[in-house]
PDB file of N, CA and C in Angstrom:
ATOM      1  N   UNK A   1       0.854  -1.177   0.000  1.00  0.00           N
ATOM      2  CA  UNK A   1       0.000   0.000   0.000  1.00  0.00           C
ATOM      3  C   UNK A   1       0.897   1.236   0.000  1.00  0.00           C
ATOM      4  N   UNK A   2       0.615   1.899  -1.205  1.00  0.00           N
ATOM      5  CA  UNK A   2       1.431   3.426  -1.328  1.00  0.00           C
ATOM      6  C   UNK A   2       0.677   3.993  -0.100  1.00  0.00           C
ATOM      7  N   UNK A   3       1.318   5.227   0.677  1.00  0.00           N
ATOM      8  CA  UNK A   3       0.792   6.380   1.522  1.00  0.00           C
ATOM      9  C   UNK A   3       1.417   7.465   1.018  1.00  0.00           C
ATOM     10  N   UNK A   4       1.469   8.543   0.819  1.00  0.00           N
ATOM     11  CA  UNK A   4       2.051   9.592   0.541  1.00  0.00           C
ATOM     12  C   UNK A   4       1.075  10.793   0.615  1.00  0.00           C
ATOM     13  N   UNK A   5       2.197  12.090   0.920  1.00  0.00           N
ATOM     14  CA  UNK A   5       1.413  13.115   1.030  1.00  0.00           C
ATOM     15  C   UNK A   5       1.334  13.741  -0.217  1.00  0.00           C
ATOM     16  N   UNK A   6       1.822  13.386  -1.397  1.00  0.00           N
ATOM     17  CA  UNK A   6       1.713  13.706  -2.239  1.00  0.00           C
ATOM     18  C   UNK A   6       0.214  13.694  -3.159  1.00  0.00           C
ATOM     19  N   UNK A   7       0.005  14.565  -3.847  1.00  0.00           N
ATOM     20  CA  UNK A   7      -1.857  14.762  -4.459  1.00  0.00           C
ATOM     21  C   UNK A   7      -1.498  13.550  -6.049  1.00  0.00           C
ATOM     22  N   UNK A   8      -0.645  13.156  -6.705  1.00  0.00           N
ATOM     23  CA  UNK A   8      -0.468  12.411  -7.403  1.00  0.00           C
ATOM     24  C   UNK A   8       0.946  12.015  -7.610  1.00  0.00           C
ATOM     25  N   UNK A   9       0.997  10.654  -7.651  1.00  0.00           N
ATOM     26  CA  UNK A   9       2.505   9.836  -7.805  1.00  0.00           C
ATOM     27  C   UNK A   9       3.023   9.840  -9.233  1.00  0.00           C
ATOM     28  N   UNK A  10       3.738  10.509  -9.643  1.00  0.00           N
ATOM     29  CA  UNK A  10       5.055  10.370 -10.629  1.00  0.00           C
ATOM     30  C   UNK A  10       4.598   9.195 -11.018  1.00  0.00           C
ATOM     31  N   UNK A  11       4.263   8.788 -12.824  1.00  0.00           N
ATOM     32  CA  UNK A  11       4.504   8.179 -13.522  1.00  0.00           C
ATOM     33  C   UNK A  11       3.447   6.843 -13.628  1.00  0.00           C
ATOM     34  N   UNK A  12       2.129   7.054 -12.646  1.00  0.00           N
ATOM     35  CA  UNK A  12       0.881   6.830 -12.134  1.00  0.00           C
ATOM     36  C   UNK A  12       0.153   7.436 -12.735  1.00  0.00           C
ATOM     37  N   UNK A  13      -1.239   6.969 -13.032  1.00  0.00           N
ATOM     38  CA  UNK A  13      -2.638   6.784 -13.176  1.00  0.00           C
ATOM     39  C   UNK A  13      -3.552   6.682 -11.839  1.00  0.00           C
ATOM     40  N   UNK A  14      -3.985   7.661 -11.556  1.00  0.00           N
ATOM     41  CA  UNK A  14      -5.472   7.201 -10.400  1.00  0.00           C
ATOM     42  C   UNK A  14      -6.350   6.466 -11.423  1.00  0.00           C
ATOM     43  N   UNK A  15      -6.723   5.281 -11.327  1.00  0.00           N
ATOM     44  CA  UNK A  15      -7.744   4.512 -12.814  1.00  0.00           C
ATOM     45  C   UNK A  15      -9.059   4.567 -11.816  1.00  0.00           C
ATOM     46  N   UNK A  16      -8.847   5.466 -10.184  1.00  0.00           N
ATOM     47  CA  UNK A  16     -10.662   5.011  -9.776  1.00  0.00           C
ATOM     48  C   UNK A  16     -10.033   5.665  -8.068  1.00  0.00           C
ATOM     49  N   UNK A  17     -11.000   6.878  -7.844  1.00  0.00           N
ATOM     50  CA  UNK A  17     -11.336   6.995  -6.842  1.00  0.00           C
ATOM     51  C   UNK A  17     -12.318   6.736  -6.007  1.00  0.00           C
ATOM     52  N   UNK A  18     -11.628   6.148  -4.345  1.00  0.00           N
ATOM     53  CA  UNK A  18     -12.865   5.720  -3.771  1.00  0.00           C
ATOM     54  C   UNK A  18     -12.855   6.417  -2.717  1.00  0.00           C
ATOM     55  N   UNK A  19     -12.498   7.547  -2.307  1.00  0.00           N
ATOM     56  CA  UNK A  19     -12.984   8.466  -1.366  1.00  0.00           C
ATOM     57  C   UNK A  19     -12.362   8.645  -0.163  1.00  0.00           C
ATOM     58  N   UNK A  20     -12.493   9.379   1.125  1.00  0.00           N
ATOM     59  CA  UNK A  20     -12.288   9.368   1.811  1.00  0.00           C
ATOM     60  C   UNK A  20     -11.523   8.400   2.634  1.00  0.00           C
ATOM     61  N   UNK A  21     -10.611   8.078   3.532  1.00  0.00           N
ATOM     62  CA  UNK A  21     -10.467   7.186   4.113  1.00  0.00           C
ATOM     63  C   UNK A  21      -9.509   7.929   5.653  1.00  0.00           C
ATOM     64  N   UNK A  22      -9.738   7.306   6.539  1.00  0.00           N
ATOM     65  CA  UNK A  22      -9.212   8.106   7.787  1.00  0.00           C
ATOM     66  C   UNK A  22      -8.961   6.879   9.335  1.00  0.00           C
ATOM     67  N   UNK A  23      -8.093   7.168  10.202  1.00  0.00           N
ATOM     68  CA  UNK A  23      -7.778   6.462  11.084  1.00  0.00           C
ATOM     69  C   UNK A  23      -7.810   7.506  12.423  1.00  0.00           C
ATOM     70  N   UNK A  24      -8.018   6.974  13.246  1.00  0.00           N
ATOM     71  CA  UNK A  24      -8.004   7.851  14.629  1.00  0.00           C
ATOM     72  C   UNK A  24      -7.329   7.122  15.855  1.00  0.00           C
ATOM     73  N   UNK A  25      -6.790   7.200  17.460  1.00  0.00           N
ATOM     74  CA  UNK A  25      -6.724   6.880  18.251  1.00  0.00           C
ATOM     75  C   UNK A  25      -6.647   7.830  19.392  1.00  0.00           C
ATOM     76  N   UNK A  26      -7.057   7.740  20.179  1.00  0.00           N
ATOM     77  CA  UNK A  26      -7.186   8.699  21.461  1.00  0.00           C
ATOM     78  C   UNK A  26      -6.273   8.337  22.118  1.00  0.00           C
ATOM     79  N   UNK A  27      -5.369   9.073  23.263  1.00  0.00           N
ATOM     80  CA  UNK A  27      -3.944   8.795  23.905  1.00  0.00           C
ATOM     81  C   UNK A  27      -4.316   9.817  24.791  1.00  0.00           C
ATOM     82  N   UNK A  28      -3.342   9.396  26.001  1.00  0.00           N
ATOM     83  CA  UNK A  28      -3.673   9.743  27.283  1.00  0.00           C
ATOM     84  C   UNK A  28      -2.038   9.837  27.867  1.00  0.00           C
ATOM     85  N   UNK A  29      -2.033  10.693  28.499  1.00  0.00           N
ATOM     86  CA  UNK A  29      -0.673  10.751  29.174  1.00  0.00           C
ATOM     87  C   UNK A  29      -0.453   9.518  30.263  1.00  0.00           C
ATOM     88  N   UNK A  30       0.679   9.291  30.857  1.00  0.00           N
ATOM     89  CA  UNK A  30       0.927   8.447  31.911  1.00  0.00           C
ATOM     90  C   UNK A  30       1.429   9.471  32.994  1.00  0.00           C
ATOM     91  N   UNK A  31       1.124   8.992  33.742  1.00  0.00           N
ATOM     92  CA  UNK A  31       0.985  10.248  35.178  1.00  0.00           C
ATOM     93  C   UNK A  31       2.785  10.009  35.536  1.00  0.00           C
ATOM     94  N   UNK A  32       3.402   9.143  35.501  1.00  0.00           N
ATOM     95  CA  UNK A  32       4.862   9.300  35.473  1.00  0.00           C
ATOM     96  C   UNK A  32       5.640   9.956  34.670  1.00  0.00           C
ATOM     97  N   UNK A  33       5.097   9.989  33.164  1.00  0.00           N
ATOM     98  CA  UNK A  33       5.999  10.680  32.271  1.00  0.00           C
ATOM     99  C   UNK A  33       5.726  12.401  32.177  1.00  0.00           C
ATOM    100  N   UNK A  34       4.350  12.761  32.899  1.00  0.00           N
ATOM    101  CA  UNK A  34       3.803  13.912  33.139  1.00  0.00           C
ATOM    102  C   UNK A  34       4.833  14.492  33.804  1.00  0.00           C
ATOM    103  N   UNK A  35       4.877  13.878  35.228  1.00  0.00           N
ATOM    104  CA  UNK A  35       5.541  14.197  36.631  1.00  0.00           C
ATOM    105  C   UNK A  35       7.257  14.201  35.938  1.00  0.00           C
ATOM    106  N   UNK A  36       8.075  13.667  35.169  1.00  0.00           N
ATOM    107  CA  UNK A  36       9.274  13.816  34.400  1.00  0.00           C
ATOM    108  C   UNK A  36       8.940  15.231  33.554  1.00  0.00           C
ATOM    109  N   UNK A  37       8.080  14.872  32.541  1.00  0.00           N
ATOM    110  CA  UNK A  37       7.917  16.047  31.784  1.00  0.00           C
ATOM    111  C   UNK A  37       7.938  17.430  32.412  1.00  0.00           C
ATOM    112  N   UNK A  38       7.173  17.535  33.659  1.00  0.00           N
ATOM    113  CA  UNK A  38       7.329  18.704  34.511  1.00  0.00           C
ATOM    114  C   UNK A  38       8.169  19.581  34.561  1.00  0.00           C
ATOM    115  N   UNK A  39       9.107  18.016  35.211  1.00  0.00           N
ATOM    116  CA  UNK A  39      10.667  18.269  35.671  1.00  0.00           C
ATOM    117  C   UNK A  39      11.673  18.824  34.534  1.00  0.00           C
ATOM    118  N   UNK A  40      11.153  18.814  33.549  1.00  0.00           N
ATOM    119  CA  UNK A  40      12.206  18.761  32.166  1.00  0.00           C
ATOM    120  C   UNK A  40      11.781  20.294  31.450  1.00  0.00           C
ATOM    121  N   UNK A  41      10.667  20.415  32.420  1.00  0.00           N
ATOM    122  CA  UNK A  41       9.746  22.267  31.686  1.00  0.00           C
ATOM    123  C   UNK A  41      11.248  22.987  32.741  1.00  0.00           C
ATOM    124  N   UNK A  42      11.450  22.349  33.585  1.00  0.00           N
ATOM    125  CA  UNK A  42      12.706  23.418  34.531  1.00  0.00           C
ATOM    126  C   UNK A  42      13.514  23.598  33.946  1.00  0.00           C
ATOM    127  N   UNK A  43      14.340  22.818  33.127  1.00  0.00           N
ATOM    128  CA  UNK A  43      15.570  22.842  32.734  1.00  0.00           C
ATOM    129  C   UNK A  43      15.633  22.890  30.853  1.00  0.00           C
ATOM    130  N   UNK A  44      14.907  22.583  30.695  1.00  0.00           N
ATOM    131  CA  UNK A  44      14.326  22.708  29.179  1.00  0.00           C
ATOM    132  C   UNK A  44      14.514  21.161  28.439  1.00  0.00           C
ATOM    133  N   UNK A  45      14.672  21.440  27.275  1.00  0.00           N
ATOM    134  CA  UNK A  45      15.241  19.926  26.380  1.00  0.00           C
ATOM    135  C   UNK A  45      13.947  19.433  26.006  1.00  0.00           C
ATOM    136  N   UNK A  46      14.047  18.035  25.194  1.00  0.00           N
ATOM    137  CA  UNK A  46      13.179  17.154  24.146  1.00  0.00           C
ATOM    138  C   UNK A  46      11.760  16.144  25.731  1.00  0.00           C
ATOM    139  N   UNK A  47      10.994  16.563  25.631  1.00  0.00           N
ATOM    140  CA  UNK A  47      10.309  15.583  26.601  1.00  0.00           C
ATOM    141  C   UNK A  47      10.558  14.135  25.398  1.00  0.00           C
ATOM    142  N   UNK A  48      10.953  13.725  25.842  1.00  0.00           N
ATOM    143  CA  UNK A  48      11.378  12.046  25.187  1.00  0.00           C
ATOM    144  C   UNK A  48       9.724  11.095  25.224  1.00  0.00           C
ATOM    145  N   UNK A  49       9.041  11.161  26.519  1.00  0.00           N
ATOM    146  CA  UNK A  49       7.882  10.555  26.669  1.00  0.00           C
ATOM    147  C   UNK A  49       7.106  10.876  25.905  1.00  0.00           C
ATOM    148  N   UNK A  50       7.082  12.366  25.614  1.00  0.00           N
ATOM    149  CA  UNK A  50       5.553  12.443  25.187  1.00  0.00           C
ATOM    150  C   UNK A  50       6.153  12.081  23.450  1.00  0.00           C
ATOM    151  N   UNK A  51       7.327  12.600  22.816  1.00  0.00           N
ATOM    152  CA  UNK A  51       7.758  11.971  21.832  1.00  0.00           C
ATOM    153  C   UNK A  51       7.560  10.989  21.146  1.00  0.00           C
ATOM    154  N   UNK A  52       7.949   9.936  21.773  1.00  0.00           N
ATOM    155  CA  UNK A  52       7.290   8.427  22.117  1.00  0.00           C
ATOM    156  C   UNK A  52       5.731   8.276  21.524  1.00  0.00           C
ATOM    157  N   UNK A  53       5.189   8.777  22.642  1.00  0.00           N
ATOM    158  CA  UNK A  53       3.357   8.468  22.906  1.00  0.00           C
ATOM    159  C   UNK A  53       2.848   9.194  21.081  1.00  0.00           C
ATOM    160  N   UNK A  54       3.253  10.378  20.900  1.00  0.00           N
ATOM    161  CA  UNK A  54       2.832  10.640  19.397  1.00  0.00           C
ATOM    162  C   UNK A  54       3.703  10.007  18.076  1.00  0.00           C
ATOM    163  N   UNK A  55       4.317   9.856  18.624  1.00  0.00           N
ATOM    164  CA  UNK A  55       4.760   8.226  17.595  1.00  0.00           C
ATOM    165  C   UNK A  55       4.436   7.287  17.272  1.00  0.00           C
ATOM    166  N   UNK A  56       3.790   6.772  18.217  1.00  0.00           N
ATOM    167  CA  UNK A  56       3.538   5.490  18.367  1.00  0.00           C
ATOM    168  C   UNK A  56       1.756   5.605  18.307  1.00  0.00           C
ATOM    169  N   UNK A  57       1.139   7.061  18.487  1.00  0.00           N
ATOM    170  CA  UNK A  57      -0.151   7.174  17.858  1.00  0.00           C
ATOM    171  C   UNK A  57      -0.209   7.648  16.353  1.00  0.00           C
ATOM    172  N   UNK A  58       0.740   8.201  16.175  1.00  0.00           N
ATOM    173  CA  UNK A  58       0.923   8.809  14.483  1.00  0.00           C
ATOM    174  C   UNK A  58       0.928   7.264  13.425  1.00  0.00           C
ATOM    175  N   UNK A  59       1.574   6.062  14.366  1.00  0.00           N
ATOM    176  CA  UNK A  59       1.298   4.724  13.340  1.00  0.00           C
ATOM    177  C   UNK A  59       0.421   3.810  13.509  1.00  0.00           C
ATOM    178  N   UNK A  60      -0.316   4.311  14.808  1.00  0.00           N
ATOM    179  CA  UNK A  60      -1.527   3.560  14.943  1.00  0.00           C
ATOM    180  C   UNK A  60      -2.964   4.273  13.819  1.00  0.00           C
ATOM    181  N   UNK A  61      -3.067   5.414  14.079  1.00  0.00           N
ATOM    182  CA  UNK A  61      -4.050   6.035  13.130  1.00  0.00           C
ATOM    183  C   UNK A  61      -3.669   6.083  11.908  1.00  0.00           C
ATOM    184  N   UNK A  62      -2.011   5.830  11.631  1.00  0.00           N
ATOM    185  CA  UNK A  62      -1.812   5.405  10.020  1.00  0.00           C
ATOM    186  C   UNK A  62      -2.578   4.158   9.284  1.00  0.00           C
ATOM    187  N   UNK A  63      -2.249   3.214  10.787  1.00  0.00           N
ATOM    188  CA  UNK A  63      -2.211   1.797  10.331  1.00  0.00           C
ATOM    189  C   UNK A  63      -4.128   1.410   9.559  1.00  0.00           C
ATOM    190  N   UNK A  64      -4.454   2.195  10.971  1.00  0.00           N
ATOM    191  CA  UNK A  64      -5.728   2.329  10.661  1.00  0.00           C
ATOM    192  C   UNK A  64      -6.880   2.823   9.182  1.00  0.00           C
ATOM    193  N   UNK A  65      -6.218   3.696   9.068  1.00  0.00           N
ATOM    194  CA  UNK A  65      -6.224   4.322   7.682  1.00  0.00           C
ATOM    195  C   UNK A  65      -6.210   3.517   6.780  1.00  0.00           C
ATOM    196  N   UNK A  66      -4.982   2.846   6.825  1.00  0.00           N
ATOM    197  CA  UNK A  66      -4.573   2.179   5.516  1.00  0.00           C
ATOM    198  C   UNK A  66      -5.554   0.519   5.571  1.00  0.00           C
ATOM    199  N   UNK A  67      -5.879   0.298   6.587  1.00  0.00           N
ATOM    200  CA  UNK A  67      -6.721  -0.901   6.646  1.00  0.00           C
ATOM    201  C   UNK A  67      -8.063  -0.730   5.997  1.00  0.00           C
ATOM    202  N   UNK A  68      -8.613   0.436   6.421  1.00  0.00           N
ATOM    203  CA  UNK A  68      -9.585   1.335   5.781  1.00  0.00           C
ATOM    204  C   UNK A  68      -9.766   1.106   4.427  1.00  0.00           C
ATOM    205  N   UNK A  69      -8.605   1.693   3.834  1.00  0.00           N
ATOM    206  CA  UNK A  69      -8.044   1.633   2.403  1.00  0.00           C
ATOM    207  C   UNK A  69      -8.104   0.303   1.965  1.00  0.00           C
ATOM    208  N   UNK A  70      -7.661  -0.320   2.591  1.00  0.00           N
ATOM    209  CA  UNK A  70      -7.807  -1.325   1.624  1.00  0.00           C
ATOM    210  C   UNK A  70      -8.788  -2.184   1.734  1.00  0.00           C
ATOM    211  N   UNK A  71      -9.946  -2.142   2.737  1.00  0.00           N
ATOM    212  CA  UNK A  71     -11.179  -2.707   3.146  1.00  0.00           C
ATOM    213  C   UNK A  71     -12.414  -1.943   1.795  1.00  0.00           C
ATOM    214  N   UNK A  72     -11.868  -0.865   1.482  1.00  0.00           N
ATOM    215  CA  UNK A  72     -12.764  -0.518   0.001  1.00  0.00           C
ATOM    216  C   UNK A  72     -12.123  -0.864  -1.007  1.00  0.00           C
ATOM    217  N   UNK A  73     -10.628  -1.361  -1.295  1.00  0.00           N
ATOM    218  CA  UNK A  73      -9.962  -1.613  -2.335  1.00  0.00           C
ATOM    219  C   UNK A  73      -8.798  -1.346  -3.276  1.00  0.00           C
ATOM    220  N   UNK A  74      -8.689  -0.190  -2.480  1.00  0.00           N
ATOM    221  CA  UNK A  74      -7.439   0.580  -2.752  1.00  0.00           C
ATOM    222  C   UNK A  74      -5.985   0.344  -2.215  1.00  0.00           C
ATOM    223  N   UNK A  75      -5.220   0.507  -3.420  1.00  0.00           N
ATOM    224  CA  UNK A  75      -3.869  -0.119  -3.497  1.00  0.00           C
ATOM    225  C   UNK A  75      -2.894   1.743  -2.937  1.00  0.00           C
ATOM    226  N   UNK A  76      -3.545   2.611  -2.791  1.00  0.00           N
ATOM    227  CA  UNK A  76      -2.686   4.144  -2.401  1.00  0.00           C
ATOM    228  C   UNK A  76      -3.059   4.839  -1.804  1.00  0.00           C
ATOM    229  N   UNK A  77      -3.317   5.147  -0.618  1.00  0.00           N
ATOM    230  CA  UNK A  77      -3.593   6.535   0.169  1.00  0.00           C
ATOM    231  C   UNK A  77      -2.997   8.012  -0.109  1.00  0.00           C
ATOM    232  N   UNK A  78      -3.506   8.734  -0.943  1.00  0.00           N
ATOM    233  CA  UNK A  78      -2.505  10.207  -1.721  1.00  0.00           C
ATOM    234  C   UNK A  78      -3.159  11.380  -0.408  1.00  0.00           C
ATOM    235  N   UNK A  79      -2.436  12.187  -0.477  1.00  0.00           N
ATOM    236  CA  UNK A  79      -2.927  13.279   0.243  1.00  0.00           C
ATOM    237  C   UNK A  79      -2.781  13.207   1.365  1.00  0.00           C
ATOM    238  N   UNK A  80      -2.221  12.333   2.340  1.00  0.00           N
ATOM    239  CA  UNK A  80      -2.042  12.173   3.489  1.00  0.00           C
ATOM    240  C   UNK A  80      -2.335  13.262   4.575  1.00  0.00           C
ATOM    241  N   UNK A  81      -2.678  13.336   5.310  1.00  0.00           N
ATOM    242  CA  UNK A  81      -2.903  14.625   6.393  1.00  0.00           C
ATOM    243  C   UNK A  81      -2.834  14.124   7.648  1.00  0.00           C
ATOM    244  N   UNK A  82      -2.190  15.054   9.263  1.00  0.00           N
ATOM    245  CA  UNK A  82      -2.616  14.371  10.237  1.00  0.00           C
ATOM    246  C   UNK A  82      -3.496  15.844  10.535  1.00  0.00           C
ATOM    247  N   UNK A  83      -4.421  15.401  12.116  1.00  0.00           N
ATOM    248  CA  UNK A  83      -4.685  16.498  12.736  1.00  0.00           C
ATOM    249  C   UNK A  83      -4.526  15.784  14.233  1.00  0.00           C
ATOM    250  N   UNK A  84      -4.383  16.940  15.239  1.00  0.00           N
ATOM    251  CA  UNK A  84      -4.866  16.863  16.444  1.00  0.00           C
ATOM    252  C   UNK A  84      -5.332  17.473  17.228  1.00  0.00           C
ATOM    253  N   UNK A  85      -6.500  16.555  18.168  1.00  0.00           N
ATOM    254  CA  UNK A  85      -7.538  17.657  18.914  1.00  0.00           C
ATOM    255  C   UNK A  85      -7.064  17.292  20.260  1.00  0.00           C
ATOM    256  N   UNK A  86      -7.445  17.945  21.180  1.00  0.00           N
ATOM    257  CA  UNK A  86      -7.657  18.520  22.808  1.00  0.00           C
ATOM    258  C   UNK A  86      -9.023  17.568  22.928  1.00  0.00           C
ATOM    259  N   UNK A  87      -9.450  15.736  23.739  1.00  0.00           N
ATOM    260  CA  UNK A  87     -10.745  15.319  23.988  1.00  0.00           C
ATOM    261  C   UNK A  87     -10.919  15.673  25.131  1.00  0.00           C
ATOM    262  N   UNK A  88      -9.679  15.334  26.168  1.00  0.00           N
ATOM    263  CA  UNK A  88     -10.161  16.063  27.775  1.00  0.00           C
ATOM    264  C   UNK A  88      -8.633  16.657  28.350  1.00  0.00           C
ATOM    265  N   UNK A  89      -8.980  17.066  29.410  1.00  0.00           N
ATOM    266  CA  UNK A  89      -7.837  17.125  30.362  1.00  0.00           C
ATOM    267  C   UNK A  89      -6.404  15.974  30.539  1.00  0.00           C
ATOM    268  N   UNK A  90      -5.195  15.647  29.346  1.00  0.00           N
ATOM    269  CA  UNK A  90      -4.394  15.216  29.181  1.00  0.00           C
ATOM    270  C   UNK A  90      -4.584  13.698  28.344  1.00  0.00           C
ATOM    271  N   UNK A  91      -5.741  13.854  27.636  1.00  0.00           N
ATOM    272  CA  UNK A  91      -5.989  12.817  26.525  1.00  0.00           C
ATOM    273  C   UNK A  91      -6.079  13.934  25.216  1.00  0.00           C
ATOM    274  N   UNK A  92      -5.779  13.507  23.756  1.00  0.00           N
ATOM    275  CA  UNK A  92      -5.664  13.757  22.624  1.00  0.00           C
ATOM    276  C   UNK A  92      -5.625  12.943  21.613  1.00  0.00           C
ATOM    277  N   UNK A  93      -6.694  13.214  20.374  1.00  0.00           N
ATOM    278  CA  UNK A  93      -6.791  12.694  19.650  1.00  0.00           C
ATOM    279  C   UNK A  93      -6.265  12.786  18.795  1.00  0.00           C
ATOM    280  N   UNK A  94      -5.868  11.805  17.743  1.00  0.00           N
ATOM    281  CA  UNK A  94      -4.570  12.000  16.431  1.00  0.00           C
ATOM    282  C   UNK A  94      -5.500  11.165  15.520  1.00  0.00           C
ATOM    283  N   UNK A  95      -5.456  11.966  14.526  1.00  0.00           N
ATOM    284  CA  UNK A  95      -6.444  11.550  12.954  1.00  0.00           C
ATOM    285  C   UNK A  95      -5.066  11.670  11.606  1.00  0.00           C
ATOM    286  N   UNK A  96      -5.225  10.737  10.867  1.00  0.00           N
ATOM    287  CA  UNK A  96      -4.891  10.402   9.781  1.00  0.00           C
ATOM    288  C   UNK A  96      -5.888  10.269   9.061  1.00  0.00           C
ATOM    289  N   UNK A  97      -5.562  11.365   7.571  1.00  0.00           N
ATOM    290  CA  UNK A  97      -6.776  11.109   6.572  1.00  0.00           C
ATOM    291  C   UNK A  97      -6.413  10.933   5.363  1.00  0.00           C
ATOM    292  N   UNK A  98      -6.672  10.730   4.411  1.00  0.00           N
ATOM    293  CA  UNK A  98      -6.191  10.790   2.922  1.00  0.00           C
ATOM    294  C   UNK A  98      -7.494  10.092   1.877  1.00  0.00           C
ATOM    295  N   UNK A  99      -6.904  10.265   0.544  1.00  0.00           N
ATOM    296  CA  UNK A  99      -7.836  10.223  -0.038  1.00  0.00           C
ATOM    297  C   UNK A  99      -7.268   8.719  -0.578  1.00  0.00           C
ATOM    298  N   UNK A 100      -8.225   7.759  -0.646  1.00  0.00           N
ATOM    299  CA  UNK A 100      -8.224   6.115  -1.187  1.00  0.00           C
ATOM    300  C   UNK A 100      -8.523   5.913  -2.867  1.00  0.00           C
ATOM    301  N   UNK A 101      -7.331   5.794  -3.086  1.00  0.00           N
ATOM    302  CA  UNK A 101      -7.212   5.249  -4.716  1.00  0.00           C
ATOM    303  C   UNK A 101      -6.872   4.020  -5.440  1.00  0.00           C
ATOM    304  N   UNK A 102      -6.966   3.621  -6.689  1.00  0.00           N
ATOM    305  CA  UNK A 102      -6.178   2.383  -7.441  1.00  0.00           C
ATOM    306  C   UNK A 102      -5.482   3.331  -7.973  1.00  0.00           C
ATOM    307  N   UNK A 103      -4.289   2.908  -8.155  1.00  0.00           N
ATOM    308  CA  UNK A 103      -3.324   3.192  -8.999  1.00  0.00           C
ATOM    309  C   UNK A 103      -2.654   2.293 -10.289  1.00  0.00           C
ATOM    310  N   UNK A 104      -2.745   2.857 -11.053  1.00  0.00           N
ATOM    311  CA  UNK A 104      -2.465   1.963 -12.622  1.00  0.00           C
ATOM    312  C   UNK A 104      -0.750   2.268 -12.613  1.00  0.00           C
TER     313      UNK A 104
END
């Protein structure tokens, strides 16, 4: 399965669009990596945890996506997009969307 953020692939045919396709997962902090993270707002630098946690949701709502994709038939996800929302007080949601194609 192609993914790309690209709107059309070099040397490709879209022969059939099938629309929409999108993945989501909701994530929640861990009250330890919070209580580190804190500690790390003092002195500055990379919070490593929360790093992690949107990593590892950025390929879950990929994965999702692309299962999507290919549950209608499509061999390419073009257009790739993420977003993220605020659901409560230290949970956030991460969406992957793109548009589901065949590619010739």
């Amino acid at each position: 399965m192609l993914v790309t953020n690209l709107e059309i692939v070099p040397g490709k045919r879209v022969a059939k669009h099938l629309g929409l396709v999108q993945g989501s997962t909701v994530r929640s902090k861990h009250v330890g990596k919070d209580i580190l993270a804190g500690l790390k707002n003092i002195v500055g630098g990379e919070l490593k945890g929360y790093t992690e946690l949107l990593q590892e949701a950025r390929e879950e709502a990929t994965n999702r996506m692309v299962e999507q994709a290919k549950a209608v038939g499509a061999n390419a996800v073009l257009n790739v997009r993420y977003g993220t929302s605020s659901i409560t007080q230290g949970a956030a949601e991460l969406l992957a969307y793109g548009t589901a194609v065949v590619l010739e």
